[in-house]
C-alpha atoms as a PDB file:
ATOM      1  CA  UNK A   1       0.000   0.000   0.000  1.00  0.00           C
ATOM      2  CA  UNK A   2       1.310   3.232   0.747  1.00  0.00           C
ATOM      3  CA  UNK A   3       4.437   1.909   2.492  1.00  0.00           C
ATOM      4  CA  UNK A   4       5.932   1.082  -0.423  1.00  0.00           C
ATOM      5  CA  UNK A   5       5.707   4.945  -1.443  1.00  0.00           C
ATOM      6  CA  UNK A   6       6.965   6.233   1.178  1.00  0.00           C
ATOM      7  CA  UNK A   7      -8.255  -0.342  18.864  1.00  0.00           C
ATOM      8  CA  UNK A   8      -8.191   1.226  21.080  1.00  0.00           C
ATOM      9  CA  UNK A   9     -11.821  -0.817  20.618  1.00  0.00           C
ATOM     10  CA  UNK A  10      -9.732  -3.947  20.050  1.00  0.00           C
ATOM     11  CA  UNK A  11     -10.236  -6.121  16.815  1.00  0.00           C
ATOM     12  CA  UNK A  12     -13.945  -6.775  15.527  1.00  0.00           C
ATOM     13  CA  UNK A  13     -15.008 -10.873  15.290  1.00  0.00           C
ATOM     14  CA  UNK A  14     -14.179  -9.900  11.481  1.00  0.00           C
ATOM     15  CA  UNK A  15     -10.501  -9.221  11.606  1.00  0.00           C
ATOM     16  CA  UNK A  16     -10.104 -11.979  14.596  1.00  0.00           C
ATOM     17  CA  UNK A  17     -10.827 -14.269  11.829  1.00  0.00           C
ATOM     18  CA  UNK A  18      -8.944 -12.239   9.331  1.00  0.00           C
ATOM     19  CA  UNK A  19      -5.979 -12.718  11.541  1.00  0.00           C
ATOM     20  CA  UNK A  20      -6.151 -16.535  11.783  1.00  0.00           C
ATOM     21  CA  UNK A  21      -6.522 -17.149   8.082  1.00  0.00           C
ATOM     22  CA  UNK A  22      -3.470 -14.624   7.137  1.00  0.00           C
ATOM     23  CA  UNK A  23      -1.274 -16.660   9.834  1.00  0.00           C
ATOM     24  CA  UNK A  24      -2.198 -20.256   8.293  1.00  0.00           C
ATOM     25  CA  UNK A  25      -1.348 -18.461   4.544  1.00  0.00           C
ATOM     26  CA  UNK A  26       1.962 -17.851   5.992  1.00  0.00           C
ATOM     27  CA  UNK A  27       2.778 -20.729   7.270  1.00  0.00           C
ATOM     28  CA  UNK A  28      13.914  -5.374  24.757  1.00  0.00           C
ATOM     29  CA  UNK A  29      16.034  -2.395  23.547  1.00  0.00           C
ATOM     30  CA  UNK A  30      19.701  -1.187  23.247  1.00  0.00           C
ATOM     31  CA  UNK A  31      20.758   1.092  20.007  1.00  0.00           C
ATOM     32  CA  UNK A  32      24.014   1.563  19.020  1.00  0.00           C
ATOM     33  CA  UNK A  33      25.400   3.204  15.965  1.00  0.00           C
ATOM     34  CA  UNK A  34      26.705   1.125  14.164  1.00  0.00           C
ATOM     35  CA  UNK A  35      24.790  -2.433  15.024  1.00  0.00           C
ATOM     36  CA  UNK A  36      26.675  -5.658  13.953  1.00  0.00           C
ATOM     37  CA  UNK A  37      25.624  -7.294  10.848  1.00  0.00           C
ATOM     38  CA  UNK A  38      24.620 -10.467  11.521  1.00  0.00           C
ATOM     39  CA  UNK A  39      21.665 -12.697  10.950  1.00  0.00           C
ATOM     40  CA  UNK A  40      21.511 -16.857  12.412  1.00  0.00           C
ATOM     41  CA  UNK A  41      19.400 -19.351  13.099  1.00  0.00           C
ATOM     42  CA  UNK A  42      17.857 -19.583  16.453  1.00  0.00           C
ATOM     43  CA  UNK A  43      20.366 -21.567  18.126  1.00  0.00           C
ATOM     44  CA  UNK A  44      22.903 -19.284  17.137  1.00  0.00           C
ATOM     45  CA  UNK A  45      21.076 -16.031  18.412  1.00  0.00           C
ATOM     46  CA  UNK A  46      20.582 -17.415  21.613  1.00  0.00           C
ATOM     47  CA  UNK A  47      24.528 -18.372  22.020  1.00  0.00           C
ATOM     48  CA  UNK A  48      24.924 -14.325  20.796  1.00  0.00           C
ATOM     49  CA  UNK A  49      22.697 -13.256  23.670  1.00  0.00           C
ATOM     50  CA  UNK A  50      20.914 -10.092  21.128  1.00  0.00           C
ATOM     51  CA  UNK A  51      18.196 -10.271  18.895  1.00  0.00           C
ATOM     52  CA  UNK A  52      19.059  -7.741  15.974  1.00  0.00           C
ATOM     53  CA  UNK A  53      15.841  -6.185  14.425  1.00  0.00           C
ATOM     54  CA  UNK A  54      15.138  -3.395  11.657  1.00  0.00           C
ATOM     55  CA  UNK A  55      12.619  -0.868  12.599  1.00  0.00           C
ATOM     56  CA  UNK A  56      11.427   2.566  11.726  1.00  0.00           C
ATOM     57  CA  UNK A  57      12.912   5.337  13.373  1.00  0.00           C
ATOM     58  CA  UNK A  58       9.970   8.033  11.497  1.00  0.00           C
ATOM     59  CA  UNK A  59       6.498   6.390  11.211  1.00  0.00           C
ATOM     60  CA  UNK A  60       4.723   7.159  14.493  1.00  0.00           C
ATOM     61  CA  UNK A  61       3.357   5.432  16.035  1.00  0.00           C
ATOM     62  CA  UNK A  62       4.875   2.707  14.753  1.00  0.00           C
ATOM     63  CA  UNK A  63       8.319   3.209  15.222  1.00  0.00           C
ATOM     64  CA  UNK A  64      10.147   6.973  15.191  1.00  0.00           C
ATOM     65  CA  UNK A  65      12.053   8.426  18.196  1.00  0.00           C
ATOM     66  CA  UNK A  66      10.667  10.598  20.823  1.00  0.00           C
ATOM     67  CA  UNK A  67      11.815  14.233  22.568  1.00  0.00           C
ATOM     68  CA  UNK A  68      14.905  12.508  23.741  1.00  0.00           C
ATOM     69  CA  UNK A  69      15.858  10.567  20.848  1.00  0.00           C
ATOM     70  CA  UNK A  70      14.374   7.346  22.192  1.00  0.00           C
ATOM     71  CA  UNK A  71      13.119   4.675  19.960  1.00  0.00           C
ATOM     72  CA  UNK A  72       8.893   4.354  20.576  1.00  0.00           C
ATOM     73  CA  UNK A  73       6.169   2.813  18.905  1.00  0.00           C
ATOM     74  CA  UNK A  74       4.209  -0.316  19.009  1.00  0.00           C
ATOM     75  CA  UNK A  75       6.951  -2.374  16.654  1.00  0.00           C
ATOM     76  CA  UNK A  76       9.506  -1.274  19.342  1.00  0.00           C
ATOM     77  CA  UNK A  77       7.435  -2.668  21.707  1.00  0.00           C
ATOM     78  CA  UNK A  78       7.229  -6.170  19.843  1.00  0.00           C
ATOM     79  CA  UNK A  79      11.178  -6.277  19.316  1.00  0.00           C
ATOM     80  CA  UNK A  80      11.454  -6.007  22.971  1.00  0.00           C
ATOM     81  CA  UNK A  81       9.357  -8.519  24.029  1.00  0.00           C
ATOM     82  CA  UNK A  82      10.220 -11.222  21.603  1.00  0.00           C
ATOM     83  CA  UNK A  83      13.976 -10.109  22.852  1.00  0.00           C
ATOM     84  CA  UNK A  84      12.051 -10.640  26.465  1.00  0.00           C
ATOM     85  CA  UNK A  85      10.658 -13.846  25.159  1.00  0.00           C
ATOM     86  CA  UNK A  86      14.514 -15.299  23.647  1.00  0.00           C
ATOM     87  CA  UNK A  87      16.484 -13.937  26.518  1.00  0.00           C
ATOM     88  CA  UNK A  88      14.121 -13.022  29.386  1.00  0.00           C
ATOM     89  CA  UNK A  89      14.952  -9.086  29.250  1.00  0.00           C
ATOM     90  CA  UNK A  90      14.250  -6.232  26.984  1.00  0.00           C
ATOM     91  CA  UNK A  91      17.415  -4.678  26.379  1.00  0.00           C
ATOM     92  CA  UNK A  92      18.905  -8.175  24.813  1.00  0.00           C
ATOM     93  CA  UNK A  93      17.762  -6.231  21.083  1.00  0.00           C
ATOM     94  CA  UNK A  94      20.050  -3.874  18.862  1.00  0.00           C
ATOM     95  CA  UNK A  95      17.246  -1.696  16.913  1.00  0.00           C
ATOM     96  CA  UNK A  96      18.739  -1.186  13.430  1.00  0.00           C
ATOM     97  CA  UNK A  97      16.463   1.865  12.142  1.00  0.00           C
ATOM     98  CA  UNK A  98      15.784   0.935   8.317  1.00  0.00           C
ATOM     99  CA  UNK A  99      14.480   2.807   4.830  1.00  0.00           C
ATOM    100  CA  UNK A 100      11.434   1.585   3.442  1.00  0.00           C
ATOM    101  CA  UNK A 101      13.604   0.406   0.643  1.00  0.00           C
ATOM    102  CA  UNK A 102      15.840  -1.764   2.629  1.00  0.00           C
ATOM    103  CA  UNK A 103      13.139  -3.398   4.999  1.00  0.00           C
ATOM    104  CA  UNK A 104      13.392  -7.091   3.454  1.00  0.00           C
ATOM    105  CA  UNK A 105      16.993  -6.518   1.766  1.00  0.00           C
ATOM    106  CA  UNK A 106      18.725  -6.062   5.213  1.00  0.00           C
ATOM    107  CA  UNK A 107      16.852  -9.436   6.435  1.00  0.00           C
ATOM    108  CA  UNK A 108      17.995 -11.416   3.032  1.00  0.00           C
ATOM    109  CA  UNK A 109      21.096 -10.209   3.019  1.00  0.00           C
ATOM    110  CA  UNK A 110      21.661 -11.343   6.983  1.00  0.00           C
ATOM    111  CA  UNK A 111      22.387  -7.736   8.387  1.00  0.00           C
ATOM    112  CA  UNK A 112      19.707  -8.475  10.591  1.00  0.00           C
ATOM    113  CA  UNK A 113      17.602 -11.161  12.257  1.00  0.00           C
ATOM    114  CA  UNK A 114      14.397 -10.002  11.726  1.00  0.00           C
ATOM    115  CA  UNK A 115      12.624  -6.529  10.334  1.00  0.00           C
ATOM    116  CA  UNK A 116       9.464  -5.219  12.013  1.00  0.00           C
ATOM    117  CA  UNK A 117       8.981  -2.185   9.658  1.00  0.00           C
ATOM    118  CA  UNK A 118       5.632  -1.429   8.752  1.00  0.00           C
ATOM    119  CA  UNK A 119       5.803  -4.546   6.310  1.00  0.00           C
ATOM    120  CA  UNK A 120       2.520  -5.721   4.492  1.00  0.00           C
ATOM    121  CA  UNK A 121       2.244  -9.190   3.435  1.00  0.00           C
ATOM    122  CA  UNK A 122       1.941 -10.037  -0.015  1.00  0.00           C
ATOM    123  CA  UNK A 123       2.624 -12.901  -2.790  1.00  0.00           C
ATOM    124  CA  UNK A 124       5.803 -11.169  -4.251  1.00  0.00           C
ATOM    125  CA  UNK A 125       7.436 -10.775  -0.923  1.00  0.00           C
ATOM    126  CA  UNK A 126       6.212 -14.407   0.369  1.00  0.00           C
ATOM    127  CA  UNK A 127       8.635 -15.533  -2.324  1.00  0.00           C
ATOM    128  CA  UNK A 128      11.894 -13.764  -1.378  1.00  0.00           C
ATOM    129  CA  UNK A 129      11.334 -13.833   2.771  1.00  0.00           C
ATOM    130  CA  UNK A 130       9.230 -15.635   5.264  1.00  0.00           C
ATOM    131  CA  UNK A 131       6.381 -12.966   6.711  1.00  0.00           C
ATOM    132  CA  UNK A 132       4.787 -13.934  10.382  1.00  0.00           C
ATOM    133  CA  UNK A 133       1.536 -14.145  11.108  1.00  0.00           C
ATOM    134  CA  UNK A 134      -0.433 -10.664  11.194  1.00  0.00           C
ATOM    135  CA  UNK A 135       0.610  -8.552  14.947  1.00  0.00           C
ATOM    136  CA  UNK A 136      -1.744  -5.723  13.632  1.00  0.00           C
ATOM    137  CA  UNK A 137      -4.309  -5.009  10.883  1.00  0.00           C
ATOM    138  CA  UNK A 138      -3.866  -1.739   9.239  1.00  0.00           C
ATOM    139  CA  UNK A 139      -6.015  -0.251   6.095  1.00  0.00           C
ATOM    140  CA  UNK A 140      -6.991   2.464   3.802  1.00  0.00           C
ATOM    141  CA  UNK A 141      -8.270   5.741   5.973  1.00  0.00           C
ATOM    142  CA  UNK A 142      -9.471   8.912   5.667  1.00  0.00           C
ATOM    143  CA  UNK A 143      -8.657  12.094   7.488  1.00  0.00           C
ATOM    144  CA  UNK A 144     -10.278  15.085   7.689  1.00  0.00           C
ATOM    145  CA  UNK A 145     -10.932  18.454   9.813  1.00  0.00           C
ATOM    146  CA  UNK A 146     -14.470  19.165   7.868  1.00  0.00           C
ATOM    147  CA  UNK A 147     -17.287  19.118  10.388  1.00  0.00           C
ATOM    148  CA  UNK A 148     -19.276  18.637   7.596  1.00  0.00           C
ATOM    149  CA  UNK A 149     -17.757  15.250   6.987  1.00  0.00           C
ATOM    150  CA  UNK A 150     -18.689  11.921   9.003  1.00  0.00           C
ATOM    151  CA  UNK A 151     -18.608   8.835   6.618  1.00  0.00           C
ATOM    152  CA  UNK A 152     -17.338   8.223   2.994  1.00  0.00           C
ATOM    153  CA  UNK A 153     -20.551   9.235   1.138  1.00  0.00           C
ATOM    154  CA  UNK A 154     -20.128  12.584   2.772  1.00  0.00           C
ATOM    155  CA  UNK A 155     -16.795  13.189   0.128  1.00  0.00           C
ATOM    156  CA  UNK A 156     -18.513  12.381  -2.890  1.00  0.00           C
ATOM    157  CA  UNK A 157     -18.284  15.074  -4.405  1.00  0.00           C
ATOM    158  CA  UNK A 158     -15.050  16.646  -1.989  1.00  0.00           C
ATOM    159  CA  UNK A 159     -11.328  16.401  -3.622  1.00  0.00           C
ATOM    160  CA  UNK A 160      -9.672  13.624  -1.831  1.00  0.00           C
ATOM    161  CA  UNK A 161      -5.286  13.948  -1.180  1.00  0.00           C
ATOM    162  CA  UNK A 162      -3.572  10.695  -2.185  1.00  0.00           C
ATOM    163  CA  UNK A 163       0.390   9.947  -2.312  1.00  0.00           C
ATOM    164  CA  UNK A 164       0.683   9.457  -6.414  1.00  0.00           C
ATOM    165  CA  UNK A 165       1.699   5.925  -7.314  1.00  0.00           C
ATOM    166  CA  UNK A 166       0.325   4.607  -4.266  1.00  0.00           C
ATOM    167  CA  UNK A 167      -2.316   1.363  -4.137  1.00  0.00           C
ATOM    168  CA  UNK A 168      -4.502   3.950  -2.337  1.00  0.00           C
ATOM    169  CA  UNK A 169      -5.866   5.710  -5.717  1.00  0.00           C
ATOM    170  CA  UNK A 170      -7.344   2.667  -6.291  1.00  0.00           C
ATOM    171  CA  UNK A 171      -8.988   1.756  -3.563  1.00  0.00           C
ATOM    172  CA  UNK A 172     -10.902   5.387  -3.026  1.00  0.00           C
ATOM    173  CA  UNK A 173     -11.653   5.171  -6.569  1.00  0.00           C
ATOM    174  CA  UNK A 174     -13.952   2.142  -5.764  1.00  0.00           C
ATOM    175  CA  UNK A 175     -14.743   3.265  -2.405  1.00  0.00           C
ATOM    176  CA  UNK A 176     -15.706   6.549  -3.704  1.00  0.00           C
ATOM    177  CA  UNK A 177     -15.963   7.069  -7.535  1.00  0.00           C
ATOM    178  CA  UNK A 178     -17.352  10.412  -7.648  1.00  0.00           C
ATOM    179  CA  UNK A 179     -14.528  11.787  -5.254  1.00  0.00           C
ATOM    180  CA  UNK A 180     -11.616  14.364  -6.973  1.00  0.00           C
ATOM    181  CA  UNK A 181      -8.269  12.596  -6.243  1.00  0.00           C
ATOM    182  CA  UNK A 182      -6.072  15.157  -6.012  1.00  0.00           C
ATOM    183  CA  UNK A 183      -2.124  13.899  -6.095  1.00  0.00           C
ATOM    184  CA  UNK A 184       0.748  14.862  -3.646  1.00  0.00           C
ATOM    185  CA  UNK A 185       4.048  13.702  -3.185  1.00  0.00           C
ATOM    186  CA  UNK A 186       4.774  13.975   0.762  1.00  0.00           C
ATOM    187  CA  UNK A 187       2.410  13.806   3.607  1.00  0.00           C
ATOM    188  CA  UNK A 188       3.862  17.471   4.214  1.00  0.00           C
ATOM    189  CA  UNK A 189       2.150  18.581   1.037  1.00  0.00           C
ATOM    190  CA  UNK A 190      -1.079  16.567   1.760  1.00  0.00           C
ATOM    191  CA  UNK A 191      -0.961  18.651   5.264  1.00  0.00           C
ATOM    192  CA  UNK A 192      -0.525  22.065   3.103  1.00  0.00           C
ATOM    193  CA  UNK A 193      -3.356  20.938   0.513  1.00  0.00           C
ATOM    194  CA  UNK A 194      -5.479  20.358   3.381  1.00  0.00           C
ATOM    195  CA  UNK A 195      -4.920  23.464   4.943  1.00  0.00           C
ATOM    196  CA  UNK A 196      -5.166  25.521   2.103  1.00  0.00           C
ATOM    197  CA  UNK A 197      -8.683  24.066   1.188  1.00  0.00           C
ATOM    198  CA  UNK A 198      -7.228  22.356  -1.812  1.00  0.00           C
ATOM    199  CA  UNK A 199      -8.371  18.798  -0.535  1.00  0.00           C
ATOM    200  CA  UNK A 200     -11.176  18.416   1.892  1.00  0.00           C
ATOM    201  CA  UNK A 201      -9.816  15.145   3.414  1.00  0.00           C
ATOM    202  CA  UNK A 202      -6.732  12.851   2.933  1.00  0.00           C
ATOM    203  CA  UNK A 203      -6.804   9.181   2.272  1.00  0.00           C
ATOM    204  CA  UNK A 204      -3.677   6.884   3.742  1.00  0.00           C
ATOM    205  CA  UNK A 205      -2.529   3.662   5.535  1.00  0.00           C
ATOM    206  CA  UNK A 206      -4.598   4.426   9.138  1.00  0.00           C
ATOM    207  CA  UNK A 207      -1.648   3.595  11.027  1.00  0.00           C
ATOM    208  CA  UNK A 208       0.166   6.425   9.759  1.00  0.00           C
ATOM    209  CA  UNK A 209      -3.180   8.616  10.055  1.00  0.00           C
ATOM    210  CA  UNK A 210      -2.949   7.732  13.539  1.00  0.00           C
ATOM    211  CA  UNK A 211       0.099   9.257  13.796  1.00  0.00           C
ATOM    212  CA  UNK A 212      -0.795  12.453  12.093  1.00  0.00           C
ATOM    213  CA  UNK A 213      -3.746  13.150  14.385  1.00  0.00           C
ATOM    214  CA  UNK A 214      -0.894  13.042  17.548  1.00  0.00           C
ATOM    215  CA  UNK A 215       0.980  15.484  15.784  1.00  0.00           C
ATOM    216  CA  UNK A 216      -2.300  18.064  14.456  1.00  0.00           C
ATOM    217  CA  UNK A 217      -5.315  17.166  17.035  1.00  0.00           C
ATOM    218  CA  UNK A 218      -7.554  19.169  14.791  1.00  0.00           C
ATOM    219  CA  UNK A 219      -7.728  16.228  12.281  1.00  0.00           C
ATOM    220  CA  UNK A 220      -9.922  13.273  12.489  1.00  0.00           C
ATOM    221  CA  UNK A 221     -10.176   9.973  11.493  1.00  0.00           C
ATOM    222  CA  UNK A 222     -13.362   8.585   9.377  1.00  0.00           C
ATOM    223  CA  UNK A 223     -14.241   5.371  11.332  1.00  0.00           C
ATOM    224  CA  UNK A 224     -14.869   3.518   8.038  1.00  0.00           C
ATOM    225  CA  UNK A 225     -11.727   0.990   7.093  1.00  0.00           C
ATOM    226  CA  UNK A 226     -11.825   0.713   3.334  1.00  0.00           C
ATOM    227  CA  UNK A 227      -9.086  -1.792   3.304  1.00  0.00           C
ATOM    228  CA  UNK A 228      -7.404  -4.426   5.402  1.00  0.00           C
ATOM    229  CA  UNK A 229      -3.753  -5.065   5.155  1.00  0.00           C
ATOM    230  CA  UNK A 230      -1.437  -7.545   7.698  1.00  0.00           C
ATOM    231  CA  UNK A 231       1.445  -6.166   9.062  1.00  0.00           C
ATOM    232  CA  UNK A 232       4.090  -8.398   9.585  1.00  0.00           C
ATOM    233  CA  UNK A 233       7.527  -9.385  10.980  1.00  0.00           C
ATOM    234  CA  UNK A 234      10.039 -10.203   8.006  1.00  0.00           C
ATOM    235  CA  UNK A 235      11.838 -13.514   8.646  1.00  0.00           C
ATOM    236  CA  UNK A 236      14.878 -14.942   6.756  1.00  0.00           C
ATOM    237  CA  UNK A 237      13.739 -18.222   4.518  1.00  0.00           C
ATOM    238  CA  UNK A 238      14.945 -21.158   4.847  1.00  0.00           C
ATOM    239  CA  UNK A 239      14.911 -24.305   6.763  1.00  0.00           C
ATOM    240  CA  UNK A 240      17.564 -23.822   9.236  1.00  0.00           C
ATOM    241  CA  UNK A 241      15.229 -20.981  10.186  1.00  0.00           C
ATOM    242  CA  UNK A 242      12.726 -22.555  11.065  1.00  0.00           C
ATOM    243  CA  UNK A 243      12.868 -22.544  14.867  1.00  0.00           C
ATOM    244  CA  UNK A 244      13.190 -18.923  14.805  1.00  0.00           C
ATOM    245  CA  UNK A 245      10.205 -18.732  12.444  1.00  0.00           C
ATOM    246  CA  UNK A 246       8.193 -20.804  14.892  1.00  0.00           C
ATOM    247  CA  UNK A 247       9.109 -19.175  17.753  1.00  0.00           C
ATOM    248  CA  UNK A 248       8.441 -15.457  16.644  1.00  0.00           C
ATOM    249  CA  UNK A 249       4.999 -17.071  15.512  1.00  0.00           C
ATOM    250  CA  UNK A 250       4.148 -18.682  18.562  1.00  0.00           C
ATOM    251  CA  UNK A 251       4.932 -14.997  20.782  1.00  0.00           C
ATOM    252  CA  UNK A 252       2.551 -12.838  18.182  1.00  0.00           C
ATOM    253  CA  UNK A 253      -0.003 -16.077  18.389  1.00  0.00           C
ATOM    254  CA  UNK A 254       0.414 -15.809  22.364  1.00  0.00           C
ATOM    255  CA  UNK A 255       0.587 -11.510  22.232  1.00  0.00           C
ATOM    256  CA  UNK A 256      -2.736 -11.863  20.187  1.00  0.00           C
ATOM    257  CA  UNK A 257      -4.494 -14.439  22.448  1.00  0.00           C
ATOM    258  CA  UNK A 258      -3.826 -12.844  25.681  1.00  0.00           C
ATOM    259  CA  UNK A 259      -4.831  -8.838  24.239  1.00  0.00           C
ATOM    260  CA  UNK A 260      -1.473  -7.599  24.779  1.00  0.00           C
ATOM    261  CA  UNK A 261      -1.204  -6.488  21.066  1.00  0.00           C
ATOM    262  CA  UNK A 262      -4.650  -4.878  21.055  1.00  0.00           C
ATOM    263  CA  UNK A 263      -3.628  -3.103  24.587  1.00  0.00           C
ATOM    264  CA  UNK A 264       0.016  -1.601  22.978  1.00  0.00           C
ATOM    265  CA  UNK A 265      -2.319  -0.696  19.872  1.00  0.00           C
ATOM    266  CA  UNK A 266      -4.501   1.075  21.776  1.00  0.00           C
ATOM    267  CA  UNK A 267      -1.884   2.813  24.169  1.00  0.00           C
ATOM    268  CA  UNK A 268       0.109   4.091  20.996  1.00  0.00           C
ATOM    269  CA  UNK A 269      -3.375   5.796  19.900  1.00  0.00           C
ATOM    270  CA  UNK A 270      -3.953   3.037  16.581  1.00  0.00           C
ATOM    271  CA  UNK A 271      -7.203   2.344  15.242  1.00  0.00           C
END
């Protein structure tokens, strides 16, 4: 989606399900400069004594740093509990931050263990890496600061802000046909477009919306989803992975089960 340009109610009965079918398709925190490259089988990381993962260091509230500099975000959270999980402490994780570009070539090219980056599943990448099982659901949003506007049908006839060259486009065209996509390059310029009256709302992955309502409170979030997408934690491929691949599995199966991934959603502020 757009990721690849670039509840705090829990998960409905719809997306529980959603979850278990994506996972059978499929089938703590230190930071250093300059972390080692080095990528093993489970055995191995264990005998190393850190799990290294890529993350984002600018995608609240996913992953991006805080006033101090800190690493935050709900995929921060995950590396440092599956470091918890391997080594029974947080810190036992070297966060790599990553480019969008290099989230599965740092994992296939064993700079790292593992990327949790804000990584979709789909069939081209389920042929170069392994992908986990879903730890969050994300999908097409919109945003908006018009009172005027409550649900899709109210944009009909509005100009809607999409990132050109994203998979977005297509989904408001068939959410809303009759809408004016208007293109931008940045989220900066969507903000700008917005504010200038060019666009009356702006459609985009709502984990990232999420994020821009922490940062401009003014803006809201439509409650409609007009797409679901699995995020997921990119593993290397290969059978002398497979421990690791279980094991990460079985800690999101666990996470999900016992609402801990639901409760860290809904503390970071995600839909």
């Amino acid at each position: 989606m757009t990721d690849d340009v670039l509840d705090k109610k829990g998960t409905s009965m719809m997306e529980q399900k959603l979850f278990s079918s994506i996972a059978i398709g499929v089938v703590g925190m230190s930071f250093v400069a300059s972390p080692p490259a080095w990528s093993a089988p489970l055995n191995e990381i264990q005998e190393r004594g850190k799990l290294i993962v890529a993350v984002k260091d600018n995608l609240r509230p996913l992953g991006f740093r805080d006033a101090a500099g800190n690493l935050q975000g709900l995929e921060i959270d995950l590396a440092k509990r599956l470091a918890e999980e391997l080594f029974g402490k947080v810190d036992a994780v070297v966060l790599q931050p990553v480019q969008n570009v290099d989230r599965l070539n740092v994992v296939i090219e064993d700079k790292v263990d593992l990327a949790i980056a804000r990584v979709t599943q789909n069939e081209s990448r389920l042929r170069i890496v392994d992908l986990s099982r879903p730890y969050y659901l994300d999908g097409t949003g919109l945003i908006t600061k018009d009172a005027t506007i409550k649900q899709v049908s109210d944009v009909a006839t509005k100009a809607i802000a999409v990132l050109k060259g994203s998979n977005t486009i297509a989904i408001i065209k068939y959410a809303s046909p009759t809408s004016k996509l208007v293109g931008v390059n940045s989220y900066e310029e969507a903000l700008t477009l917005l504010e200038n009256g060019g666009a009356s709302a702006f459609a985009a992955d709502r984990s990232i919306l999420a994020g821009w309502m922490q940062d401009y409170p003014q803006y809201r979030l439509l409650p409609t989803k007009l797409s679901t997408e699995a995020l997921c934690v990119v593993m290397p491929k290969g059978l002398q992975y497979a421990q690791l691949q279980d094991r990460v599995n079985e800690v999101i199966s666990r996470l999900q089960a016992s609402g801990w991934l639901a409760q860290r959603a809904a503390a970071w502020g995600l839909p």
